[in-house]
N, C-alpha and C. Protein backbone atom coordinates (compact mmCIF):
# COMPACT_ATOMS: atom_id res chain seq x y z
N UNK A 1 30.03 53.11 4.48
CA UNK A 1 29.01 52.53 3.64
C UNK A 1 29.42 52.74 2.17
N UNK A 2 29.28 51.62 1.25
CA UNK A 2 29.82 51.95 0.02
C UNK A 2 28.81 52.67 -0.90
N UNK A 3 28.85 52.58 -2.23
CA UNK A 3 28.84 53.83 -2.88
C UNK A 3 26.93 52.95 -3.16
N UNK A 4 26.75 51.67 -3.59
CA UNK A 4 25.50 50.88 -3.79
C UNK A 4 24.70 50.46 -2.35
N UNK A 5 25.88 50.97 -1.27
CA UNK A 5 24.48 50.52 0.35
C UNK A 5 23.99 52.16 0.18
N UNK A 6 24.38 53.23 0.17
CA UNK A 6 24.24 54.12 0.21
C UNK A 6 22.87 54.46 -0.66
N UNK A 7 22.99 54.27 -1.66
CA UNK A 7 21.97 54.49 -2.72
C UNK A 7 20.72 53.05 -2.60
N UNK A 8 20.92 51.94 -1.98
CA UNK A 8 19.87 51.24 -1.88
C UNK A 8 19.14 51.41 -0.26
N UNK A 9 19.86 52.71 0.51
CA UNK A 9 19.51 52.91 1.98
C UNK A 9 18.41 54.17 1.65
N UNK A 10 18.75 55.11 0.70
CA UNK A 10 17.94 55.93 -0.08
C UNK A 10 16.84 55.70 -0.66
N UNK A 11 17.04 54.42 -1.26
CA UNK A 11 15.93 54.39 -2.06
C UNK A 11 14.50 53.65 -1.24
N UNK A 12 15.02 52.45 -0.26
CA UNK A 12 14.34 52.51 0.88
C UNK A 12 14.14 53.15 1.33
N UNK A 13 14.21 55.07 2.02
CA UNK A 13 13.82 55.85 2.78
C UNK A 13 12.95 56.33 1.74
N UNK A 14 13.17 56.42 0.45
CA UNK A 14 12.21 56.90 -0.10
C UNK A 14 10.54 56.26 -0.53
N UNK A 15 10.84 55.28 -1.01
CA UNK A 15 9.86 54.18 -1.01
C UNK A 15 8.98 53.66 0.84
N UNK A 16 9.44 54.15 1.38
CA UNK A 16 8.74 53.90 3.04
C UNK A 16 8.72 55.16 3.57
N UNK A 17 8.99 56.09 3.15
CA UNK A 17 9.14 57.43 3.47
C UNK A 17 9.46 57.83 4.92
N UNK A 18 10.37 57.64 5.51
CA UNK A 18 11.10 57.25 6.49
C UNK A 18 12.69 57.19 6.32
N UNK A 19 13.09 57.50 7.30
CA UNK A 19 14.93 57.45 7.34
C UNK A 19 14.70 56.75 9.21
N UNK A 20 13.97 56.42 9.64
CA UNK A 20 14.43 55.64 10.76
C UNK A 20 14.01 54.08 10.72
N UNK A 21 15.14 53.73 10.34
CA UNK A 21 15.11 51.84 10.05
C UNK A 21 16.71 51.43 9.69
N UNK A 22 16.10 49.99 9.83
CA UNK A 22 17.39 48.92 9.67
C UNK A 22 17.09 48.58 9.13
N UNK A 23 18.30 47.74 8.45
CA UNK A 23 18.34 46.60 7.33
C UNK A 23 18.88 45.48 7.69
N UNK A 24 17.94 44.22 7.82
CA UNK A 24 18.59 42.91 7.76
C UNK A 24 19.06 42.13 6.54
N UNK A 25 20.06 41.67 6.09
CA UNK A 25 20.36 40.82 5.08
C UNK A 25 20.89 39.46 5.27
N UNK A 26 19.29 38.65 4.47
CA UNK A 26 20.03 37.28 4.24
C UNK A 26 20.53 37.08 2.57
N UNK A 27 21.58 36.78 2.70
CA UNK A 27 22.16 36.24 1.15
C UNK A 27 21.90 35.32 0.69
N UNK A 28 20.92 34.59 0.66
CA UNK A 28 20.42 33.30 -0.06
C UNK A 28 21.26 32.12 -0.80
N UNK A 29 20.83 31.65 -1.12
CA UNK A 29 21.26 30.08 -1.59
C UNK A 29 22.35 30.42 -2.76
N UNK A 30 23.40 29.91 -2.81
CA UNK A 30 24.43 30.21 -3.94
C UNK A 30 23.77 29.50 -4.98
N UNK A 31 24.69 30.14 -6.24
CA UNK A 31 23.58 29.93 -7.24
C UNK A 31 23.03 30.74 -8.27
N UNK A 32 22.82 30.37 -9.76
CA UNK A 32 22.21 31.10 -10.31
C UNK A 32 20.75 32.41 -10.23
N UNK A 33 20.12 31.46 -9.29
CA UNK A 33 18.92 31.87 -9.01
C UNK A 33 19.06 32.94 -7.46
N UNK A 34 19.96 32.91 -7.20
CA UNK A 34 20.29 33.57 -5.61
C UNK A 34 19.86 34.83 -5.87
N UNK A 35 19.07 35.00 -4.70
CA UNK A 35 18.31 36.12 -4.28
C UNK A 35 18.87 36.98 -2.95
N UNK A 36 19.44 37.83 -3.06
CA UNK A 36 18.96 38.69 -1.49
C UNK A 36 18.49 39.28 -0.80
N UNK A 37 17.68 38.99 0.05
CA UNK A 37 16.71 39.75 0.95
C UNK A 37 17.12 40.60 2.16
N UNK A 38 16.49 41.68 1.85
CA UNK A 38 16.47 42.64 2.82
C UNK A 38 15.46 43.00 3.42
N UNK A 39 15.20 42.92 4.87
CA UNK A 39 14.07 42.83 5.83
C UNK A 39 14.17 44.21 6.13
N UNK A 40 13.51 45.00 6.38
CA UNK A 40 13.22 46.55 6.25
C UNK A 40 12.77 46.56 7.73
N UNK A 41 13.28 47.48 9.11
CA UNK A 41 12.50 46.90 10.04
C UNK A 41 12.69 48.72 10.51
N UNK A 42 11.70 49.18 11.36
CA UNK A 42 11.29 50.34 11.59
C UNK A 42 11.90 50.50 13.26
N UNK A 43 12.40 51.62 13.25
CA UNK A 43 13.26 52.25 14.65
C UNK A 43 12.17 52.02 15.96
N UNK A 44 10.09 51.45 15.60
CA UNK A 44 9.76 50.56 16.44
C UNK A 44 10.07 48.99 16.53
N UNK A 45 10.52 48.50 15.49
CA UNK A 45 10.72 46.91 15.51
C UNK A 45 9.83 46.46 14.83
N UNK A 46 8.76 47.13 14.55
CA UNK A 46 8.07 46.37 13.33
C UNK A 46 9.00 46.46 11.91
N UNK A 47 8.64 45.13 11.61
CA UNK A 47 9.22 44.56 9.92
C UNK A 47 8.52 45.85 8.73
N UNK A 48 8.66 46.67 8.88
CA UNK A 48 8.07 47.45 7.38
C UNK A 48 7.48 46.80 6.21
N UNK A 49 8.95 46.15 5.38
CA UNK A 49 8.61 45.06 4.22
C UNK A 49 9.85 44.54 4.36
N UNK A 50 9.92 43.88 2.78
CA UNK A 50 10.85 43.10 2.37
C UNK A 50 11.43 43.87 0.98
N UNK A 51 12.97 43.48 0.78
CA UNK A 51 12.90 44.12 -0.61
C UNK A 51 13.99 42.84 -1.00
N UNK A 52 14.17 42.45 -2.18
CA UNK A 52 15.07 41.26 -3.03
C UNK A 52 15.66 41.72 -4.14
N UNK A 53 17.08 41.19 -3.89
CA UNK A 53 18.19 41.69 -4.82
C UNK A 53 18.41 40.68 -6.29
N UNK A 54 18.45 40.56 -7.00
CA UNK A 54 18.88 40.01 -7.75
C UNK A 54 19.76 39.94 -8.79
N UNK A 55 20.90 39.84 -9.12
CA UNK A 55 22.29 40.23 -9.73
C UNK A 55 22.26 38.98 -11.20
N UNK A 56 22.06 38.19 -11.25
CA UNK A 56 21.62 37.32 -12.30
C UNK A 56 20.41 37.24 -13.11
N UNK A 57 20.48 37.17 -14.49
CA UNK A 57 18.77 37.53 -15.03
C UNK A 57 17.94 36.07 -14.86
N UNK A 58 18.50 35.20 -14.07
CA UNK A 58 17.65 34.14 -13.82
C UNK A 58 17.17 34.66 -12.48
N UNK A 59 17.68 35.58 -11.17
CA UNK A 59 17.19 35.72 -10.43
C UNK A 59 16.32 36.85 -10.33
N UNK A 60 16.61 37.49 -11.31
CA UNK A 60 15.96 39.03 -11.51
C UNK A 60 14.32 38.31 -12.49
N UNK A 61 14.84 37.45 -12.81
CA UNK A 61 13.53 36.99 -13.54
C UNK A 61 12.43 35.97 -12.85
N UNK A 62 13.06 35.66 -11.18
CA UNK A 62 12.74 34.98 -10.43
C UNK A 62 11.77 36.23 -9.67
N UNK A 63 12.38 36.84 -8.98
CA UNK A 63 11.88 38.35 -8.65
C UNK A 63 10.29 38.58 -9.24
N UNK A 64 10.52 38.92 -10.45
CA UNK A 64 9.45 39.46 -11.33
C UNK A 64 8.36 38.57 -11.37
N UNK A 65 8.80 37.31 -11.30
CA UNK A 65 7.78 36.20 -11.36
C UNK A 65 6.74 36.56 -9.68
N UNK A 66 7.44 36.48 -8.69
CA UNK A 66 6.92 36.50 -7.21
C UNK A 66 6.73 37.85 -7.24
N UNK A 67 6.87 38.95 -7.31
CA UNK A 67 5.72 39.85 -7.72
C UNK A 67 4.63 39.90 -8.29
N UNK A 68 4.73 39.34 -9.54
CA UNK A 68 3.78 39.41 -10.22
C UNK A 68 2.41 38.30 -9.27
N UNK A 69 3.04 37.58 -8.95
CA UNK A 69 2.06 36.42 -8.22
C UNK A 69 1.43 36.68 -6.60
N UNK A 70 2.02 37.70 -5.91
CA UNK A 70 2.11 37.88 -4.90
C UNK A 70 0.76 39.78 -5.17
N UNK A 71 1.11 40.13 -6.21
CA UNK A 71 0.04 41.12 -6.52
C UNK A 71 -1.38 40.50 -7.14
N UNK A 72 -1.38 39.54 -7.78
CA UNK A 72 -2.57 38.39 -8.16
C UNK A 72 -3.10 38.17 -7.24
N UNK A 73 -2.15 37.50 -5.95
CA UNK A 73 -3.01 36.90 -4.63
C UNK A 73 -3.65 37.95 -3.99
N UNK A 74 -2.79 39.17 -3.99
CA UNK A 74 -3.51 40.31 -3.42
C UNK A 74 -3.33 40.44 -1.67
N UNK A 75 -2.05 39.37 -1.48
CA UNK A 75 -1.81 39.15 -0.01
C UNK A 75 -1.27 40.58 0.97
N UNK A 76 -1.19 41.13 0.31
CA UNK A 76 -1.18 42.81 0.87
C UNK A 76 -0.97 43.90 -0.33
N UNK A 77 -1.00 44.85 0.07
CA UNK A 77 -2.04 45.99 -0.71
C UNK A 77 -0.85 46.51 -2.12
N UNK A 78 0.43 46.17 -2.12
CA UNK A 78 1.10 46.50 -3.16
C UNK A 78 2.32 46.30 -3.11
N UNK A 79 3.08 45.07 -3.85
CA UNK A 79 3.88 44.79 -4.91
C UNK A 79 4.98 45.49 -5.57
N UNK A 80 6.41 45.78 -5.71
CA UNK A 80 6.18 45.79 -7.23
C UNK A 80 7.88 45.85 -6.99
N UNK A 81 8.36 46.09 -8.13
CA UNK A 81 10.06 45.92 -8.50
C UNK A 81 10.54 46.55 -9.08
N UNK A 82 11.75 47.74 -8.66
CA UNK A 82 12.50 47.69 -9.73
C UNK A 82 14.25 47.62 -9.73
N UNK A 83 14.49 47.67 -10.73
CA UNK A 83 15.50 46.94 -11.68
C UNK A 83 16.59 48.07 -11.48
């Protein structure tokens, strides 16, 4: 595992407080705006969350936008990003 799966496998155990899970990755649409998602799924098979990568400040600014909108709707209990 390289030196950035390592530290984004961490920071998921910490944020879910848990070390038993997988990570699915889809790499999204090429592109300025490309996003990658990582499906967080628990050593039962339930999906935990989602977490999104963004390496471009059009996608990192894409990010911030669907947070911010997705904590407005209030479609589950908390949101948020970081950088």
């Amino acid at each position: 595992m390289t030196d950035k799966a390592t530290l984004f496998k961490k920071c998921i155990a910490a944020i879910f407080q848990r070390d038993d899970f997988v990570i699915a990755i889809s790499t999204g649409t090429p592109g300025p705006f490309r996003k990658i998602t990582a499906m967080i799924i628990g050593s039962d098979g339930k999906v935990l969350g989602y977490a999104k990568i963004g390496e471009t400040p059009l996608a990192i600014q894409g990010i911030h936008s669907e947070v911010r909108i997705l904590n407005q709707k209030r479609f589950v209990s908390k949101f948020f990003c970081l950088v």
